[in-house]
PDB file of N, CA and C in Angstrom:
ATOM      1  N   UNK A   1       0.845  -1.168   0.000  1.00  0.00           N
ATOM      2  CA  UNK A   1       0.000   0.000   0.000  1.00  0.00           C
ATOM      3  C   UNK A   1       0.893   1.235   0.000  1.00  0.00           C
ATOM      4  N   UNK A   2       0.673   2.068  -0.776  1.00  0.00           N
ATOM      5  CA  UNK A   2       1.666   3.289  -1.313  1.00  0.00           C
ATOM      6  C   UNK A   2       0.377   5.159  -1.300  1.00  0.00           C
ATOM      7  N   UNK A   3       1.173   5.443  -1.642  1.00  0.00           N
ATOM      8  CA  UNK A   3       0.269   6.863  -1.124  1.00  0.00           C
ATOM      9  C   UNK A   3      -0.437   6.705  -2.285  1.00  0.00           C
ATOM     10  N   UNK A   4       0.353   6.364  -3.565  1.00  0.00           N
ATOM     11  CA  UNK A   4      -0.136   6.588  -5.427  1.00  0.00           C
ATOM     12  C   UNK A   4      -1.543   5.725  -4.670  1.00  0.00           C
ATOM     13  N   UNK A   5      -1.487   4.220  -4.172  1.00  0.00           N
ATOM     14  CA  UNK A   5      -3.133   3.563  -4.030  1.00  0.00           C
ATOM     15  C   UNK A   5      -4.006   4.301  -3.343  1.00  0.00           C
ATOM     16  N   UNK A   6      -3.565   5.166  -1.973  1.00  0.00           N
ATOM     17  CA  UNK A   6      -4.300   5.384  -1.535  1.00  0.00           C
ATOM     18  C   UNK A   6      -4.608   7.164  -2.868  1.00  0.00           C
ATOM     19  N   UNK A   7      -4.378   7.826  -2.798  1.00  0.00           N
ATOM     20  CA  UNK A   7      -4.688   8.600  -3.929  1.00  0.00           C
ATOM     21  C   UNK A   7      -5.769   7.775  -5.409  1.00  0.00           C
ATOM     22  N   UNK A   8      -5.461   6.912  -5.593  1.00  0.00           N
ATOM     23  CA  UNK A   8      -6.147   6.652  -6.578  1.00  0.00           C
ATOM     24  C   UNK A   8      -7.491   6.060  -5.972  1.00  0.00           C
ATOM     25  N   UNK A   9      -7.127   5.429  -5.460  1.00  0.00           N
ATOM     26  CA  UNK A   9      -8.774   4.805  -4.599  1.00  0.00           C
ATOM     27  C   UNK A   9      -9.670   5.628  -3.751  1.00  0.00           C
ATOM     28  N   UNK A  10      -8.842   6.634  -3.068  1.00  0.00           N
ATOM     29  CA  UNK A  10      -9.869   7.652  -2.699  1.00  0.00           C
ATOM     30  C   UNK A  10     -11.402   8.452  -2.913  1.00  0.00           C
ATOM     31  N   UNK A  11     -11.556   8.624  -4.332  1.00  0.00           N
ATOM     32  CA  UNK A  11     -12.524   9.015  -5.048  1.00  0.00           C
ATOM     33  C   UNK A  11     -13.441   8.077  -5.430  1.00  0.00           C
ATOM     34  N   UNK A  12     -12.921   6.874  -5.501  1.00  0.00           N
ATOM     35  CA  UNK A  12     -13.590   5.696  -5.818  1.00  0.00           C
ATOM     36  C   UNK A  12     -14.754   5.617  -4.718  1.00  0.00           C
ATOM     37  N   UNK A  13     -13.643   5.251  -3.739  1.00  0.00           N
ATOM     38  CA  UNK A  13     -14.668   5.342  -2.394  1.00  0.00           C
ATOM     39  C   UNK A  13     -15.571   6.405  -2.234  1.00  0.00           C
ATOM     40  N   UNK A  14     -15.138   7.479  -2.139  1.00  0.00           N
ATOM     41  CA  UNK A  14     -16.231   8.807  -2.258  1.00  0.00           C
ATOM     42  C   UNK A  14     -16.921   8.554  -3.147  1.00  0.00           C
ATOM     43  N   UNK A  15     -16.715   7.594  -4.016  1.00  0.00           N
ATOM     44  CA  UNK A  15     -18.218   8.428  -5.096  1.00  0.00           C
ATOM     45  C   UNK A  15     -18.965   6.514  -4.754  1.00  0.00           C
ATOM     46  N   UNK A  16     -18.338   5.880  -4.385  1.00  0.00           N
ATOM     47  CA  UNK A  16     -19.472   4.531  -4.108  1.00  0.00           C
ATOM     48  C   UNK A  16     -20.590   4.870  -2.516  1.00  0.00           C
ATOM     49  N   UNK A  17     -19.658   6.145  -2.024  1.00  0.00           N
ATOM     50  CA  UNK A  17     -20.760   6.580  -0.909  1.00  0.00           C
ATOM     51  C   UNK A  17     -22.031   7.181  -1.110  1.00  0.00           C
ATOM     52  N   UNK A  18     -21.526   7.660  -2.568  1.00  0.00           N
ATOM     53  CA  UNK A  18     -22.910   8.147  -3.442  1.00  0.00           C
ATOM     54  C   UNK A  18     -23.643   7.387  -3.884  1.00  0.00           C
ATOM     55  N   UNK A  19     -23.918   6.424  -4.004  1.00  0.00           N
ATOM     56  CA  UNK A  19     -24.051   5.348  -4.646  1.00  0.00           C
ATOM     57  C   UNK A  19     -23.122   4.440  -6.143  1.00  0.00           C
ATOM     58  N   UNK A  20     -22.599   5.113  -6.518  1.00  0.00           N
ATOM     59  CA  UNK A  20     -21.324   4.673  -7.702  1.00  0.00           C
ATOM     60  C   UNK A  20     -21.438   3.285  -7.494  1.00  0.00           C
ATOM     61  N   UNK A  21     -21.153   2.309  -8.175  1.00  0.00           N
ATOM     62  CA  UNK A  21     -21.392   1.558  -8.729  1.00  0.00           C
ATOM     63  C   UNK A  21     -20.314   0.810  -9.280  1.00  0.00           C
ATOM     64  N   UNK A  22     -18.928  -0.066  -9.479  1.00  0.00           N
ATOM     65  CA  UNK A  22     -17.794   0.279 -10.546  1.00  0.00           C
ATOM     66  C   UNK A  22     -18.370  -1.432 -11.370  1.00  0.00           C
ATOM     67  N   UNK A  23     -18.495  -1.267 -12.389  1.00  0.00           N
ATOM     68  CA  UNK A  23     -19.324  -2.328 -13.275  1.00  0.00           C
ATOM     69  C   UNK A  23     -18.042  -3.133 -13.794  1.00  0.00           C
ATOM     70  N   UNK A  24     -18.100  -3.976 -12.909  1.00  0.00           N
ATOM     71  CA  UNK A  24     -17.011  -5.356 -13.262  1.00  0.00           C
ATOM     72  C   UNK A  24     -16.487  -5.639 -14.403  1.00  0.00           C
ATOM     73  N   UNK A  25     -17.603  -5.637 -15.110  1.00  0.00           N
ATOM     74  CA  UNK A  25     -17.240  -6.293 -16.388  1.00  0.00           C
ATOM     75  C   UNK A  25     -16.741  -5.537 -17.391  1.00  0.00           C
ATOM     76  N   UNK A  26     -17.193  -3.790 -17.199  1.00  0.00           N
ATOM     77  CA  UNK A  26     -16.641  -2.425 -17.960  1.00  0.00           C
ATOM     78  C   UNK A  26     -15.401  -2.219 -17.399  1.00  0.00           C
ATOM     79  N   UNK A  27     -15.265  -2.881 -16.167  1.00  0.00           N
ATOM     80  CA  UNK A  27     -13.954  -1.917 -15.317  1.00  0.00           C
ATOM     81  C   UNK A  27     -13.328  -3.252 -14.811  1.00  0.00           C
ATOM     82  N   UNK A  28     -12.902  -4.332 -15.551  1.00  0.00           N
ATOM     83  CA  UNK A  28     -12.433  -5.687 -14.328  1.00  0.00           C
ATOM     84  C   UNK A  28     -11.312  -5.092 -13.837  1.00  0.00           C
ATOM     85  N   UNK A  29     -10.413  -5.159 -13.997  1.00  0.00           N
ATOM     86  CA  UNK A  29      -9.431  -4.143 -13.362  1.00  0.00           C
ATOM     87  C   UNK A  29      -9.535  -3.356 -12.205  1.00  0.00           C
ATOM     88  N   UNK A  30     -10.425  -2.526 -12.240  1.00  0.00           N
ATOM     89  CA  UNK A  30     -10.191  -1.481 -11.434  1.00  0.00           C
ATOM     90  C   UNK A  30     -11.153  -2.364 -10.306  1.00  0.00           C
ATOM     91  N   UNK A  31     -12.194  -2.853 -10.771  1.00  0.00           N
ATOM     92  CA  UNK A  31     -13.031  -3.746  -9.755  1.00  0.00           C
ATOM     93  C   UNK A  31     -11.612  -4.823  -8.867  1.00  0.00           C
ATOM     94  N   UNK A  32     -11.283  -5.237  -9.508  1.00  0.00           N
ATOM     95  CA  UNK A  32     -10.228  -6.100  -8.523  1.00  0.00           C
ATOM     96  C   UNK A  32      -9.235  -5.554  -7.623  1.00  0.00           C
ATOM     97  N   UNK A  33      -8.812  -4.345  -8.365  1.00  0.00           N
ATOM     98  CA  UNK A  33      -7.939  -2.867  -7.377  1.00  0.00           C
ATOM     99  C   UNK A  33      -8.756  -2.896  -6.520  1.00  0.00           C
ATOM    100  N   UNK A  34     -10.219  -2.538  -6.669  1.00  0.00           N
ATOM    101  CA  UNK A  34     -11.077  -1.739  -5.394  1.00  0.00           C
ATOM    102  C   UNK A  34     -11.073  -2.868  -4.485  1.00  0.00           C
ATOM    103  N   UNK A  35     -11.156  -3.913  -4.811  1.00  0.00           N
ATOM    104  CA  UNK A  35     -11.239  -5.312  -3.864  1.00  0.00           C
ATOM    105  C   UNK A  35     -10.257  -5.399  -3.158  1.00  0.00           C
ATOM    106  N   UNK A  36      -9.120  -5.242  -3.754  1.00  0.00           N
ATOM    107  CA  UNK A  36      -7.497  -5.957  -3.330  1.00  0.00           C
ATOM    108  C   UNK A  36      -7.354  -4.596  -2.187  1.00  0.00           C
ATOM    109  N   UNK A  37      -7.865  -3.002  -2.303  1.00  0.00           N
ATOM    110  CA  UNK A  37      -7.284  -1.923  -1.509  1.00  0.00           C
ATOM    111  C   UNK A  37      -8.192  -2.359  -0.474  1.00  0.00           C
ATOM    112  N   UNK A  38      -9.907  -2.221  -0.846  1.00  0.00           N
ATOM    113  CA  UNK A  38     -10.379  -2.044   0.164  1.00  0.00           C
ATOM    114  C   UNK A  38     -10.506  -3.046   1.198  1.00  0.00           C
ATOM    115  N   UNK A  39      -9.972  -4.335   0.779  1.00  0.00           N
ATOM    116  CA  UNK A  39      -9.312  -5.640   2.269  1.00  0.00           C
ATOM    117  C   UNK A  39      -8.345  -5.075   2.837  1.00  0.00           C
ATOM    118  N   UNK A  40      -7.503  -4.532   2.568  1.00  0.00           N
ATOM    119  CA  UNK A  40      -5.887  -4.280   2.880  1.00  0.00           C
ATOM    120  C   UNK A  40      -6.274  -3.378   4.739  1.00  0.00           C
ATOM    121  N   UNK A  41      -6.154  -4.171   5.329  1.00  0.00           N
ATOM    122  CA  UNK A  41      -6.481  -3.948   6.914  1.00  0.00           C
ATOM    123  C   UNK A  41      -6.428  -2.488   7.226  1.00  0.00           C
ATOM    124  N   UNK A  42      -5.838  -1.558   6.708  1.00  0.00           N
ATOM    125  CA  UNK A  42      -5.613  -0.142   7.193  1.00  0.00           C
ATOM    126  C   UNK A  42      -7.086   0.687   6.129  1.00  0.00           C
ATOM    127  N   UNK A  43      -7.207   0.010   5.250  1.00  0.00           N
ATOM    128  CA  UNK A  43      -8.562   0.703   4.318  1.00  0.00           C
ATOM    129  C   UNK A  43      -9.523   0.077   4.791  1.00  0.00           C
ATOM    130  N   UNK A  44      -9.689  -0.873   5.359  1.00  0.00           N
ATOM    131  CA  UNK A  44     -10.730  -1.734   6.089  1.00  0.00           C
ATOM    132  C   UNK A  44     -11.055  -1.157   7.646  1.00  0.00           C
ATOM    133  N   UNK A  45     -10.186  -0.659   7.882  1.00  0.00           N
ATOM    134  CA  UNK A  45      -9.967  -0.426   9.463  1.00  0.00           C
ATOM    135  C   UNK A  45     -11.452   1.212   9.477  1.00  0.00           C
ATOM    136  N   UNK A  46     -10.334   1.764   8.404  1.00  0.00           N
ATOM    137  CA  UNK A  46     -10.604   3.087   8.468  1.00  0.00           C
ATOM    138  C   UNK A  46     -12.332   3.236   7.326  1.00  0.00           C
ATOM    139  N   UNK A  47     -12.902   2.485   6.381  1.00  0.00           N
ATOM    140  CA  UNK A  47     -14.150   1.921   6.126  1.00  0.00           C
ATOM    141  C   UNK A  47     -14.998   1.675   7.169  1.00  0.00           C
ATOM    142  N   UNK A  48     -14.484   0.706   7.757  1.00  0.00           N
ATOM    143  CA  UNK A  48     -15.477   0.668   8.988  1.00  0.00           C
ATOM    144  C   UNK A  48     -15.593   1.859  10.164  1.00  0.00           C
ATOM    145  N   UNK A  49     -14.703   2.368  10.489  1.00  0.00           N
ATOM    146  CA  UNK A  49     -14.937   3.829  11.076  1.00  0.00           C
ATOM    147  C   UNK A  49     -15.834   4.694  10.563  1.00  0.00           C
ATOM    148  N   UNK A  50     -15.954   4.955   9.445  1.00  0.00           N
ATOM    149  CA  UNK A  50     -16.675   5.677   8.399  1.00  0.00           C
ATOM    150  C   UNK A  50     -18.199   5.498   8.271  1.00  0.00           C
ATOM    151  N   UNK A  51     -18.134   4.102   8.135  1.00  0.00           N
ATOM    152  CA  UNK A  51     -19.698   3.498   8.145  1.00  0.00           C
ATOM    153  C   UNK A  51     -20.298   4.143   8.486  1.00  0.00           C
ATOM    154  N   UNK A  52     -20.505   4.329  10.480  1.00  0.00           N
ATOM    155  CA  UNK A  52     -21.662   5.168  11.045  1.00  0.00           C
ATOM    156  C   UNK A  52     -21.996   6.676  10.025  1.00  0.00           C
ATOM    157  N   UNK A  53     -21.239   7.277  10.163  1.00  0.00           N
ATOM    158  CA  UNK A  53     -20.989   8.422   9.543  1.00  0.00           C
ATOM    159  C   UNK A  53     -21.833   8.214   8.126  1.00  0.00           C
ATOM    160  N   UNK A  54     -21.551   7.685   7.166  1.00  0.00           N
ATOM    161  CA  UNK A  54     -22.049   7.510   5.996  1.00  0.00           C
ATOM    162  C   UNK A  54     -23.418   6.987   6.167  1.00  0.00           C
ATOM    163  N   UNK A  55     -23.823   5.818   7.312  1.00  0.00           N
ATOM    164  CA  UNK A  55     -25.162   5.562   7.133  1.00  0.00           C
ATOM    165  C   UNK A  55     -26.172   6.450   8.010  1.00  0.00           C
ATOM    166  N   UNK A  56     -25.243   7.368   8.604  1.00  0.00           N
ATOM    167  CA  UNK A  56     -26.406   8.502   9.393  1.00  0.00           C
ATOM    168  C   UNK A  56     -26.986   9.605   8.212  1.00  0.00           C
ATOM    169  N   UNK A  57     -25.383  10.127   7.355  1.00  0.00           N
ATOM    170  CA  UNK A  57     -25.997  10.956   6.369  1.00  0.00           C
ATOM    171  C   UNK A  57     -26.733  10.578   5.177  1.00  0.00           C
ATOM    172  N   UNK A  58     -26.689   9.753   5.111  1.00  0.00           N
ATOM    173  CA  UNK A  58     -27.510   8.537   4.183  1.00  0.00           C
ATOM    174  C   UNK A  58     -29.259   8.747   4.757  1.00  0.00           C
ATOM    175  N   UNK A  59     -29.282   8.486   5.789  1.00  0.00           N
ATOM    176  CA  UNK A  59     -30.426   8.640   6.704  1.00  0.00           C
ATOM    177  C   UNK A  59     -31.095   9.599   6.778  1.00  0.00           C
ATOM    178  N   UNK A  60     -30.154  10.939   6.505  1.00  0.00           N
ATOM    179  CA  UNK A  60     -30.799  12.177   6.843  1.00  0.00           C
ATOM    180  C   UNK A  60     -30.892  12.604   5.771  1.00  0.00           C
ATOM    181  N   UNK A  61     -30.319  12.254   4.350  1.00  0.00           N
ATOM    182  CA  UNK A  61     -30.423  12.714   3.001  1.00  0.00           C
ATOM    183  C   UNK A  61     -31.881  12.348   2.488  1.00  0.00           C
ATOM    184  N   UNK A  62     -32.359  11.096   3.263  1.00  0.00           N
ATOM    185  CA  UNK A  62     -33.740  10.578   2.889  1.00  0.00           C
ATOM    186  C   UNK A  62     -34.815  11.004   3.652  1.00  0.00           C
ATOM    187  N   UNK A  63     -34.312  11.575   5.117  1.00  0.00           N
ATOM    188  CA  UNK A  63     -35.885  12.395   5.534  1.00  0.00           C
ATOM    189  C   UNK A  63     -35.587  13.982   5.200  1.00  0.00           C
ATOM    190  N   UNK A  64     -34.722  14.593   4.351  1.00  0.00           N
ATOM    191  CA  UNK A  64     -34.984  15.906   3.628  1.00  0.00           C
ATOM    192  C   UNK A  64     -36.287  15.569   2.902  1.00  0.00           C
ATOM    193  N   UNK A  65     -37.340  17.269   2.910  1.00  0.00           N
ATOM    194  CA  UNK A  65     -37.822  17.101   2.266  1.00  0.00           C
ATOM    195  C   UNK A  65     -37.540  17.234   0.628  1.00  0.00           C
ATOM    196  N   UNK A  66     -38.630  17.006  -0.199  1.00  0.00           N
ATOM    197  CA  UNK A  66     -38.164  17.143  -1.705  1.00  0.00           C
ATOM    198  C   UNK A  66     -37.710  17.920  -2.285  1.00  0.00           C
TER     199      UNK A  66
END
């Protein structure tokens, strides 16, 4: 794990908090990167920290009104 992975995977993650999506079969590659970083115990560590956070604003993005 190098700063270049964590830099490149960064955005990834941000935008799958959006819902993003990375389509395996358009992206095998990068789908297996996102796999191989986001196990790697220090991106896992720090994912799960995050969680709450992401599923509260998640929560509150859906009782805004329209």
């Amino acid at each position: 794990m190098t700063i270049a992975d964590i830099s490149l995977i960064s955005p990834v993650i941000n935008a799958l908090y959006t819902g993003f999506e990375v389509d395996a079969k358009r992206w095998p590659k990068l789908s297996v990167y996102l796999d191989l970083v986001t196990c790697h115990p220090a991106v896992a560590k720090c994912l799960e920290a995050e969680a709450p956070l992401i599923d509260a604003l998640r929560k509150a993005k859906q009782n805004q009104p329209a």
